[in-house]
Protein backbone atom coordinates (compact mmCIF):
# COMPACT_ATOMS: atom_id res chain seq x y z
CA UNK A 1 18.22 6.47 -17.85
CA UNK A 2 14.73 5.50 -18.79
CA UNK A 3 12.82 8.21 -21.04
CA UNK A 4 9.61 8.10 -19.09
CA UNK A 5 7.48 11.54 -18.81
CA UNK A 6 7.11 11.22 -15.25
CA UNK A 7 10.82 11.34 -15.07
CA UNK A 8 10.79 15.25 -16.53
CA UNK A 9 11.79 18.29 -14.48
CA UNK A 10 9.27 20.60 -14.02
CA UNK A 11 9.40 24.06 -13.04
CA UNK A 12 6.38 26.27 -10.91
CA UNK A 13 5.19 29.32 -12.18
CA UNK A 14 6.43 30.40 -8.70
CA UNK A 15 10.19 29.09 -10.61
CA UNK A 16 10.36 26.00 -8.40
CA UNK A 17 11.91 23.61 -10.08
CA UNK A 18 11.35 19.64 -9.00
CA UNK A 19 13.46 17.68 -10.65
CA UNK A 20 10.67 14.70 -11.46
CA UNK A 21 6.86 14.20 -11.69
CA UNK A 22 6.87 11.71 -9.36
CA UNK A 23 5.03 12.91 -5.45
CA UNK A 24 5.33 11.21 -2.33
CA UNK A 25 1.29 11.58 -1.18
CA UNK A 26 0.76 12.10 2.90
CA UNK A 27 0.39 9.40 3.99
CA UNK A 28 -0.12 8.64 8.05
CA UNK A 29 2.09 6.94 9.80
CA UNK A 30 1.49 7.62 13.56
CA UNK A 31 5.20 7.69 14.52
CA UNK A 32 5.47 11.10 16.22
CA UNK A 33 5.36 11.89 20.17
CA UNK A 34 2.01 12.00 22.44
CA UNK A 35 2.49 15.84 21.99
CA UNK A 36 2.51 15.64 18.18
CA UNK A 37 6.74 16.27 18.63
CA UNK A 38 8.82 14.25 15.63
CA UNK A 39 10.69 11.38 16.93
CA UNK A 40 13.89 9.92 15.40
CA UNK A 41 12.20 7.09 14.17
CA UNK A 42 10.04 9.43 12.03
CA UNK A 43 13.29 11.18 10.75
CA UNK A 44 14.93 7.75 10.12
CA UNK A 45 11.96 6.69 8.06
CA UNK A 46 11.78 9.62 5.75
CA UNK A 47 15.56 9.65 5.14
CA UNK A 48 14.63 5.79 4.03
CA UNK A 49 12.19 6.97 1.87
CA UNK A 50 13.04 10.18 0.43
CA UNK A 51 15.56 10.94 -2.59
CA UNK A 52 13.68 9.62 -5.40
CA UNK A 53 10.64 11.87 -5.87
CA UNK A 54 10.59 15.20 -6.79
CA UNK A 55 8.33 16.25 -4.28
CA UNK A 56 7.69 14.52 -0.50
CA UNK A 57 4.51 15.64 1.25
CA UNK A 58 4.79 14.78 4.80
CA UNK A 59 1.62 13.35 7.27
CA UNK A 60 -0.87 15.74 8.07
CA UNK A 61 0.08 18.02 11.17
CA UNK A 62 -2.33 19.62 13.05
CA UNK A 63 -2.23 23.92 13.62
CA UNK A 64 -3.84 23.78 16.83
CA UNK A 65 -4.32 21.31 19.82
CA UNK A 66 -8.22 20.41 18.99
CA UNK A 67 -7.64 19.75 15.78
CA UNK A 68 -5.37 16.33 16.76
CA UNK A 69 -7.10 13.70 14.66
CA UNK A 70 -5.46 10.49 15.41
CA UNK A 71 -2.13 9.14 18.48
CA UNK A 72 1.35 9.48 16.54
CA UNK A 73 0.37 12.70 14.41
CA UNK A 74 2.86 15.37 13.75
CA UNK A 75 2.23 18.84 15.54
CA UNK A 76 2.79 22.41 14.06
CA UNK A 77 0.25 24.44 16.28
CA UNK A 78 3.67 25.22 18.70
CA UNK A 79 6.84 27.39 17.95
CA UNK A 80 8.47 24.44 20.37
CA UNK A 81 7.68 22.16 17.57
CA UNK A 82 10.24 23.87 15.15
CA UNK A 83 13.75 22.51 15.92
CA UNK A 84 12.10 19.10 15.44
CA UNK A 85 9.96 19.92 12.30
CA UNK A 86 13.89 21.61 10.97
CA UNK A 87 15.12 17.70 11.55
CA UNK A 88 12.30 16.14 9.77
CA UNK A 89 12.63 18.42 7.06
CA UNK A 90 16.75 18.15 6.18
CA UNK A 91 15.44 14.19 6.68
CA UNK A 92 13.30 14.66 3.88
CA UNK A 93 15.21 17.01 1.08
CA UNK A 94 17.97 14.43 -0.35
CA UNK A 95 19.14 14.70 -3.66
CA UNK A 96 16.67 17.24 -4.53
CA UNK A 97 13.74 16.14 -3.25
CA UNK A 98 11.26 18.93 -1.93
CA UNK A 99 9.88 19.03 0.99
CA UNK A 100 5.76 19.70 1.78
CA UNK A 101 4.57 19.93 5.02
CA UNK A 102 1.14 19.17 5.16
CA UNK A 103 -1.03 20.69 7.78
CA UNK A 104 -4.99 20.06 8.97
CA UNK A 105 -7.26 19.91 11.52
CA UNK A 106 -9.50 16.53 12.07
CA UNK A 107 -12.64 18.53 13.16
CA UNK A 108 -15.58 15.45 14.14
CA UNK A 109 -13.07 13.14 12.63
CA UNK A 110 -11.47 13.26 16.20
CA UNK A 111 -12.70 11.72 19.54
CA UNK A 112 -12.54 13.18 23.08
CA UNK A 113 -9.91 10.07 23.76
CA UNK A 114 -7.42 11.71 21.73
CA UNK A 115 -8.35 15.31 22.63
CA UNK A 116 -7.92 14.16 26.26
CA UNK A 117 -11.31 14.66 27.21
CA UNK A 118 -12.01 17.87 25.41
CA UNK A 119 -14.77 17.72 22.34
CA UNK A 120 -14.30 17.45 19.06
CA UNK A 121 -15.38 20.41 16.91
CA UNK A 122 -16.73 21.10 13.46
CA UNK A 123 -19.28 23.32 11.60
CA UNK A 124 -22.04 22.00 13.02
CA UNK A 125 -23.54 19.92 15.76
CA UNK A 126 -23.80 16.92 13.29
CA UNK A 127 -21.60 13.67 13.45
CA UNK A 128 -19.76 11.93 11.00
CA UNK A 129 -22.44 9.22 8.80
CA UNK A 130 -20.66 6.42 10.39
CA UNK A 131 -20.29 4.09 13.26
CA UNK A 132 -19.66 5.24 16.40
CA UNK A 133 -19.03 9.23 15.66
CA UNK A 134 -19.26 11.30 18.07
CA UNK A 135 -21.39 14.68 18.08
CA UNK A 136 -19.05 17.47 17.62
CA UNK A 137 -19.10 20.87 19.16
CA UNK A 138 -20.25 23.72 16.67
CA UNK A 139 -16.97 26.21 16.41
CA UNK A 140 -18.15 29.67 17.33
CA UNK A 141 -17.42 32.56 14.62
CA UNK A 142 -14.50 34.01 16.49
CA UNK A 143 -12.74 30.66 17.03
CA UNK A 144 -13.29 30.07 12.98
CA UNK A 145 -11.63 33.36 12.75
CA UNK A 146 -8.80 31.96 15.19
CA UNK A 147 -9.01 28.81 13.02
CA UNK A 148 -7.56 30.51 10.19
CA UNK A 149 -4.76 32.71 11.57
CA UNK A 150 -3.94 28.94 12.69
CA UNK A 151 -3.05 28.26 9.46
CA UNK A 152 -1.19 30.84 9.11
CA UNK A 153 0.88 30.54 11.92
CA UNK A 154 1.74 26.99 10.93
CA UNK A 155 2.91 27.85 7.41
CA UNK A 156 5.00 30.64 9.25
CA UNK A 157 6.57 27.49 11.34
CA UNK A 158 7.05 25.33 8.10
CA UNK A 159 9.11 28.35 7.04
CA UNK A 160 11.17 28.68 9.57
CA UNK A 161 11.61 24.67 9.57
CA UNK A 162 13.11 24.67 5.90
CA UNK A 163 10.37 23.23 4.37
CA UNK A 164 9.74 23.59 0.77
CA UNK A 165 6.45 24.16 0.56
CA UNK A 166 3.14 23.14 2.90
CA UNK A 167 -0.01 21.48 1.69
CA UNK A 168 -3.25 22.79 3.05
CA UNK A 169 -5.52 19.56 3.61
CA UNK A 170 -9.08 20.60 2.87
CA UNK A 171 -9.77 16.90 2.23
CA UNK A 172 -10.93 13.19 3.02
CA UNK A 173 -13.74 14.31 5.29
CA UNK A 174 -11.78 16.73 7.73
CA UNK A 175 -12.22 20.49 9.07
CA UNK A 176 -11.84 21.84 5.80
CA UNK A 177 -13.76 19.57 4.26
CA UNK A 178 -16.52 20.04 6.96
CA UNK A 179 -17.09 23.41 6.25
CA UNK A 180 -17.38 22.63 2.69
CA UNK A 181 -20.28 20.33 2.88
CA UNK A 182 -23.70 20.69 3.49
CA UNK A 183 -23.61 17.80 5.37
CA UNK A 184 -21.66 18.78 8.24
CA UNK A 185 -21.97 22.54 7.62
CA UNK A 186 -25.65 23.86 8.58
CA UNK A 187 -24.63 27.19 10.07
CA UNK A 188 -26.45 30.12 9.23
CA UNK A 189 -23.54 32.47 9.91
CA UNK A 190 -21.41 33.93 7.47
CA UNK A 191 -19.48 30.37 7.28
CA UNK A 192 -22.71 28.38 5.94
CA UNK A 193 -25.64 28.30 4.30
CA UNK A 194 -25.22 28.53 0.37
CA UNK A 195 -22.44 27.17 -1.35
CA UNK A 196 -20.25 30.82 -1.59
CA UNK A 197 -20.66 30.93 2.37
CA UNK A 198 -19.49 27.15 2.37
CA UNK A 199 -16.68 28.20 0.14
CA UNK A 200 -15.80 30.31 2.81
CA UNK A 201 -13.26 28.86 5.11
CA UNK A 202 -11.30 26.98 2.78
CA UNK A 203 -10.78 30.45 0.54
CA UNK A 204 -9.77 32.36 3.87
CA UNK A 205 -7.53 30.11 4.84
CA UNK A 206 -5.83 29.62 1.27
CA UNK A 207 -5.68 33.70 1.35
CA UNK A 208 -4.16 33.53 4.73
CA UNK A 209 -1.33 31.39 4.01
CA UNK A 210 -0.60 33.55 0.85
CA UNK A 211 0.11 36.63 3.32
CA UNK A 212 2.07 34.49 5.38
CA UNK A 213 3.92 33.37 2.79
CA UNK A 214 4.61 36.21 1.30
CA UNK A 215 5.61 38.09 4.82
CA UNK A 216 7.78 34.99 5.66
CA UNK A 217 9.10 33.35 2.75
CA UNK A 218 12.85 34.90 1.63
CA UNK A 219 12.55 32.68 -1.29
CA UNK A 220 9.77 30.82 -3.40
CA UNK A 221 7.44 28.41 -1.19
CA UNK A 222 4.89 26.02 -2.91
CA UNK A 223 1.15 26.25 -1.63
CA UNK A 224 -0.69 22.92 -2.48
CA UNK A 225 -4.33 22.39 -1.95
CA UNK A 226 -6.02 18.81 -1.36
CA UNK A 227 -9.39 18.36 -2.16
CA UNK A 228 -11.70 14.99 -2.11
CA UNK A 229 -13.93 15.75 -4.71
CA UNK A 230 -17.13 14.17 -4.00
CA UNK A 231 -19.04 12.85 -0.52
CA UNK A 232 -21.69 10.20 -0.68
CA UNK A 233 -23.48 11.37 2.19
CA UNK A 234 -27.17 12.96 1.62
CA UNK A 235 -26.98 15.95 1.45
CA UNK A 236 -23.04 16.17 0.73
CA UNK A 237 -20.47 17.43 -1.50
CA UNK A 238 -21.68 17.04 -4.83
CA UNK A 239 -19.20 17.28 -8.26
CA UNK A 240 -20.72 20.37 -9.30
CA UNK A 241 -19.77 21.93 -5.70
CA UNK A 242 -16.42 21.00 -6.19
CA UNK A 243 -15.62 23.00 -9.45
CA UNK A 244 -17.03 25.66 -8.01
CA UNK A 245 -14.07 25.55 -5.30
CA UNK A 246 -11.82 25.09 -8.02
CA UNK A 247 -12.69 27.98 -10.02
CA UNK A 248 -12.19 29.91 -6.84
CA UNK A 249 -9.36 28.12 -5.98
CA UNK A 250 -7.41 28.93 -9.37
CA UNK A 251 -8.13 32.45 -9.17
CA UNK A 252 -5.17 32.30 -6.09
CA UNK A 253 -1.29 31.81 -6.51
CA UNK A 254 -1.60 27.87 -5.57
CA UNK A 255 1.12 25.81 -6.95
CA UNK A 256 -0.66 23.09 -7.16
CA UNK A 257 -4.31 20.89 -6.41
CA UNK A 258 -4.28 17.54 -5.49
CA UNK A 259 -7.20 15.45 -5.94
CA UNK A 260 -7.54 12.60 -2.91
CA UNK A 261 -9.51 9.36 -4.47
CA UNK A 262 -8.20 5.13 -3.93
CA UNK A 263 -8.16 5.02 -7.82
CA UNK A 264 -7.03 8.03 -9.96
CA UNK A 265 -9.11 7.48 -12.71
CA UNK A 266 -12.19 6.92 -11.19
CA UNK A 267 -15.40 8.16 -12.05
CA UNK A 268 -18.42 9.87 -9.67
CA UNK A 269 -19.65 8.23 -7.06
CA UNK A 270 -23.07 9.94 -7.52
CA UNK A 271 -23.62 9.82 -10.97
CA UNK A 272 -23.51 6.04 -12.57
CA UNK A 273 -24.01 6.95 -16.08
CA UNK A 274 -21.38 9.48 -16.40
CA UNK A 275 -18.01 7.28 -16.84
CA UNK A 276 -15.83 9.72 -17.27
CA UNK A 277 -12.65 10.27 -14.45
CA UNK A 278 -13.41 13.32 -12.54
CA UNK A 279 -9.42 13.98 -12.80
CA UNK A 280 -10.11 14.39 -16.93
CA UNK A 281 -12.66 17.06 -15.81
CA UNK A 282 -10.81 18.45 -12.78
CA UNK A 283 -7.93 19.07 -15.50
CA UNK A 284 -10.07 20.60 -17.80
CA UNK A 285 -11.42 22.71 -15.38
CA UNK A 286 -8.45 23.65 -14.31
CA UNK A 287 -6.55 24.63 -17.24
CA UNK A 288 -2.53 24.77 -16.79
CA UNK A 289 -2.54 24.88 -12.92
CA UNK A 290 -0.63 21.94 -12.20
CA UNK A 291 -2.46 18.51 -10.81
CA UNK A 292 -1.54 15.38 -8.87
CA UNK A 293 -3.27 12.74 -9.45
CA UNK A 294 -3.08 9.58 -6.73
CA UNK A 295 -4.79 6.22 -6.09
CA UNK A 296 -3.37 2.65 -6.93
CA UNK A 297 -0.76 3.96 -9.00
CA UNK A 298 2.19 0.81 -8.46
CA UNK A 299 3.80 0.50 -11.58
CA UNK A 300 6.26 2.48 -14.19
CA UNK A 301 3.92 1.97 -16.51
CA UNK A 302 0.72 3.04 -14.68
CA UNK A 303 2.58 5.74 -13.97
CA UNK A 304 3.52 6.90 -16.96
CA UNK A 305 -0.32 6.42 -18.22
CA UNK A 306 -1.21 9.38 -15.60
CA UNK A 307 1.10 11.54 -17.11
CA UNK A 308 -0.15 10.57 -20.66
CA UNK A 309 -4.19 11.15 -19.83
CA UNK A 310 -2.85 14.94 -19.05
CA UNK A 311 -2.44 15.17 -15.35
CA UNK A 312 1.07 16.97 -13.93
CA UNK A 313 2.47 15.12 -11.48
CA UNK A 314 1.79 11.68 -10.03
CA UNK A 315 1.79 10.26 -6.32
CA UNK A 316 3.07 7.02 -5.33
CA UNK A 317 2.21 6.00 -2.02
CA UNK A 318 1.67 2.48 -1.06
CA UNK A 319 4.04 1.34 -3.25
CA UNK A 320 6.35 3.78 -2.11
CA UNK A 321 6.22 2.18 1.27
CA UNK A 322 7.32 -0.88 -0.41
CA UNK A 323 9.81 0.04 -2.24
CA UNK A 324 11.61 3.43 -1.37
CA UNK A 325 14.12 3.03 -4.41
CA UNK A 326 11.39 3.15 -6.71
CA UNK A 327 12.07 5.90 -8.47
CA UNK A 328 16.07 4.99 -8.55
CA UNK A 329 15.48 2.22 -9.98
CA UNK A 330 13.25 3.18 -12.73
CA UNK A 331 16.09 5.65 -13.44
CA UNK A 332 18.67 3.22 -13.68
CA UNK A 333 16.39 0.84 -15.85
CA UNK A 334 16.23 -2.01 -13.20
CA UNK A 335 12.48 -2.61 -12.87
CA UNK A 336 12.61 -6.25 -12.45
CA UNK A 337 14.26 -5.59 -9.21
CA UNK A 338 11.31 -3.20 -7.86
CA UNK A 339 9.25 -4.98 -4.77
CA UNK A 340 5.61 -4.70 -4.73
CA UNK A 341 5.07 -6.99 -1.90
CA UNK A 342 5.60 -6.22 2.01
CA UNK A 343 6.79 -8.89 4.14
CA UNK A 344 7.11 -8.65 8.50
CA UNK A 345 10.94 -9.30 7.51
CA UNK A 346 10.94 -5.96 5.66
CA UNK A 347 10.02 -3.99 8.37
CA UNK A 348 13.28 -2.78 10.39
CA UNK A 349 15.11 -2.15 6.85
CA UNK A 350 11.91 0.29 5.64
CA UNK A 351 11.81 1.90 9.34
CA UNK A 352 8.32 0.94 9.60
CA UNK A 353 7.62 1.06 13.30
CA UNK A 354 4.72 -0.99 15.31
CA UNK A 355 1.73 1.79 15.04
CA UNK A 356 2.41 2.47 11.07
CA UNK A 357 3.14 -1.38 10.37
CA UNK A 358 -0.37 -2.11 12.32
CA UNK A 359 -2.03 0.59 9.61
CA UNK A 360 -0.38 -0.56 6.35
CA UNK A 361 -0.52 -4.25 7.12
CA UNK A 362 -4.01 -4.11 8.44
């Protein structure tokens, strides 16, 4: 067996123990029912790609009806959604890998197509900077109370599902996110205004899952957080926001942050001069709460160079789409043989269905 880093056990402080470094990232792939139920095709396709990593974060799922972001997304706002979240779940945890349920809402990032005529919500009556977005609804303070016993409720259901763990997404510009930002957040409520009150949500619901967990669980359950940790927009997230979160963040029993950019050493968007990757700082910041870094990692040996630059654990996702036996064959020293291309001829033998093969080859 190859004597790569990223090929270590590691054990959680909650005594989890993943056998590898390596993380499956969510990644969507639009392959549930209309109702957000999990389809066999879904299972088939995790069963293709699961085994290798230590850890397999599913697609985002949404905790409550509105907060449906795109067709094909998985659903955990239902108790009738357990039985099939159970399947997708044994689908995933093969030789050892763990299973993560991530779960969302979309907020603006939706439309009223895929709410079926209802209105997207967020914050704030302000739509996404980009073509086309539609104005959201402003979420009134009880249904932002509602919002996080959501939460809640769907890491109860992940639970009862056999998951491993769930991953609350509070990035890449959704609900979470929203309330974050002083972009899309200009309440003057208790949920916005300065950055504490904009820390809000995202602490709430972080502190919510804890009590579920803890009232559920009969045995440890990872909590993972996702954060993007900059916006572009003016005003938006800014880097010094960001560590703010995090100190806040750390303070709770979280497993686990994981840091959402296309390149994982990148540097800030809004500061030029500063070269520096924010992950270096994140980790820094962090101190020994674990971190997964993602973005363009394809190789063993890029790999391995996120492990070495001091992050925990690193994601593989494109590739991983590729080449399900990645980590395998790492293991059993046969990288020549790895495939870093995707051909139409690959499809049926990855269990790549129409909608995800129209997103991946797009």
């Amino acid at each position: 067996m190859s004597d790569y880093n990223f090929l270590q056990p590691y054990t959680f402080k909650s005594g989890i123990k993943v056998k590898n470094r390596v993380v499956i990232p969510p990644m969507t792939e639009r392959m549930s029912f209309e109702d957000g139920s999990v389809t066999s095709d879904e299972c088939n396709y995790f069963s293709i790609h699961t085994g290798g990593a230590g850890m397999f974060i599913t697609g985002c799922a949404s905790v409550n009806e509105e907060g449906k972001g795109f067709e094909g997304e998985l659903g955990a706002f239902d108790d009738k959604f357990i039985p099939g979240l159970t399947r997708l779940s044994n689908a995933i945890k093969q030789d050892g890998t763990k299973s993560i349920l991530q779960i969302f809402s979309a907020g603006r990032m939706s439309t009223t197509a895929i709410l079926r005529g209802k209105q997207p919500v967020s914050a704030s009556k302000i739509p996404a900077a980009r073509p086309g977005a539609e104005t959201p609804r402003a979420l009134a303070s009880s249904e932002v109370d509602q919002l996080v016993k959501d939460f809640g409720d769907a890491t109860r259901r992940a639970i009862q599902a056999g998951f491993d763990g769930i991953e609350i997404h509070g990035a890449n510009t959704y609900l979470i996110q929203q309330f974050f930002s002083p972009h899309s957040n200009r309440r003057t409520d208790k949920w916005g205004g300065s950055l504490e009150k904009r820390m809000r949500l995202p602490l709430a619901i972080v502190d919510e899952v804890v009590e579920t967990i803890k009232k559920y669980a009969d045995k440890p359950f990872l909590l993972g957080y996702r954060i993007s940790p900059e916006e572009i927009e003016e005003p938006g997230i800014r880097f010094a926001d960001t560590l703010a979160l995090i100190d806040e963040l750390k303070k709770r029993p979280l497993d686990y942050l994981h840091v959402s950019m296309g390149n994982v050493f990148r540097s800030s968007l809004n500061n030029k001069k500063d070269q520096t990757p924010l992950n270096e700082k994140i980790k820094q910041r962090i101190g020994d709460l674990p971190v997964i870094g993602v973005g363009g990692v394809e190789t063993p040996a890029e790999a391995e160079n996120v492990i070495d630059k001091g992050l925990d654990f690193v994601a593989i996702g494109r590739e991983s789409i590729r080449e399900p036996k990645w980590v395998q064959k790492v293991e059993a020293n046969d990288e020549k043989s790895i495939r870093y291309g995707l051909s139409l001829t690959d499809l049926e033998e990855l269990g790549i269905q129409p909608p995800y093969r129209d997103l991946i080859m797009s």
